[in-house]
Protein backbone atom coordinates (compact mmCIF):
# COMPACT_ATOMS: atom_id res chain seq x y z
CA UNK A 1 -15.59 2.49 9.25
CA UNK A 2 -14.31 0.49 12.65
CA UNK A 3 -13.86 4.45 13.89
CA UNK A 4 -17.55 5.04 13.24
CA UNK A 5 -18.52 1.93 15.28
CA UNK A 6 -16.25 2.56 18.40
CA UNK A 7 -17.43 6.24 18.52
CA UNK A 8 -20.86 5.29 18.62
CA UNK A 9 -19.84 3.20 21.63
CA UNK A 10 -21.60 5.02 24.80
CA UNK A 11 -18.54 4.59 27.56
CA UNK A 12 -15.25 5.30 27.38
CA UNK A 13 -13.72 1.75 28.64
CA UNK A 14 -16.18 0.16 25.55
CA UNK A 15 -14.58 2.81 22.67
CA UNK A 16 -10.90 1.34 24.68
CA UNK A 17 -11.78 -2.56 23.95
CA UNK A 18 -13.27 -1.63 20.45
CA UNK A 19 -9.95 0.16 19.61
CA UNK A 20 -7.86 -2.95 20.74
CA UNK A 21 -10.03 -5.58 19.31
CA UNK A 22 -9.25 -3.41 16.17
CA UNK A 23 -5.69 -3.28 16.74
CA UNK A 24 -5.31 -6.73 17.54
CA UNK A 25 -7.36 -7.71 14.04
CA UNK A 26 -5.04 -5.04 12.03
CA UNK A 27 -1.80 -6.24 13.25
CA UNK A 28 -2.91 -10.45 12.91
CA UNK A 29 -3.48 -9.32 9.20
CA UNK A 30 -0.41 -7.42 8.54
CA UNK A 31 2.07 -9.99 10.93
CA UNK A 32 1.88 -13.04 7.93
CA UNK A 33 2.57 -10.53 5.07
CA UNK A 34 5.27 -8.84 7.14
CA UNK A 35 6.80 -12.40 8.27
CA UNK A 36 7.15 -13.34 4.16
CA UNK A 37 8.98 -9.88 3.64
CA UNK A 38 10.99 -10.11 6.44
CA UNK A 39 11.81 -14.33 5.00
CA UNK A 40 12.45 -12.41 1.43
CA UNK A 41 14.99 -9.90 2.88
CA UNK A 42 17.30 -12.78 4.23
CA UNK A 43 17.70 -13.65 1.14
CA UNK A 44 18.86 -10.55 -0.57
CA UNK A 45 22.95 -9.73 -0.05
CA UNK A 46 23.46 -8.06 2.86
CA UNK A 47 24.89 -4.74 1.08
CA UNK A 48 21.20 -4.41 -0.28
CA UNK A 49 19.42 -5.74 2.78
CA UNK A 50 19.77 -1.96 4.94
CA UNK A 51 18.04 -0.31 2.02
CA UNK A 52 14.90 -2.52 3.23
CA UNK A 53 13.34 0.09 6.51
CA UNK A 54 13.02 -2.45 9.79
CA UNK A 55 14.75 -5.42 8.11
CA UNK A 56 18.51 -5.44 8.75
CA UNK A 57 18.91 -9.28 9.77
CA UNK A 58 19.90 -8.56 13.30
CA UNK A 59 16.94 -9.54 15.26
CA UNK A 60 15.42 -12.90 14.90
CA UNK A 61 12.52 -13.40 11.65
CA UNK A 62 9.81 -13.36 13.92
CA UNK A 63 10.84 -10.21 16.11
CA UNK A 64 11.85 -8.13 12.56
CA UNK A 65 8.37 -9.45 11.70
CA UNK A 66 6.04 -8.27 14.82
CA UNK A 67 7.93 -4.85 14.95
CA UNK A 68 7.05 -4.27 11.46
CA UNK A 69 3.54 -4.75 12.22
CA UNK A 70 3.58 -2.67 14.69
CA UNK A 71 5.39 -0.02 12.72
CA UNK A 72 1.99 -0.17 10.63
CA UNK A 73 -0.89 0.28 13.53
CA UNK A 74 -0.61 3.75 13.83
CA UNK A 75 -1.24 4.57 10.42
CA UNK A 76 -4.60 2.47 10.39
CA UNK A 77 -6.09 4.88 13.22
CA UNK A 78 -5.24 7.71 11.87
């Protein structure tokens, strides 16, 4: 539906804003939920913890946490 809107959008520096407003909205929404996971995985052993994709423990909770919901913004405008 937010594709619809932005295509309807006569210039092509409008349709750019619309698809970063919309990028910015997606990834404030998926940041908290990727911030608990990310708090969950520290607490699982680390022998399970590399099974979990993007959160290995290396980088700091909040880093682990904004990749990960970045890792999810390209699926949203596909």
């Amino acid at each position: 539906m937010a594709n619809v809107e932005c295509a309807k959008m006569p210039s092509a520096e409008e349709r750019r804003r619309c698809d970063q407003r919309h990028a910015r909205l997606i990834f404030g929404a998926a940041f908290p939920l990727c911030l608990l996971i990310a708090a969950l995985a520290r607490l699982v052993p680390r022998g399970r913890r590399q099974s979990i994709a993007g959160f290995d423990g290396r980088q700091s909770l909040f880093r682990e946490a904004s990749s990960a919901a970045s890792m999810c913004l390209p699926f949203a405008f596909r």
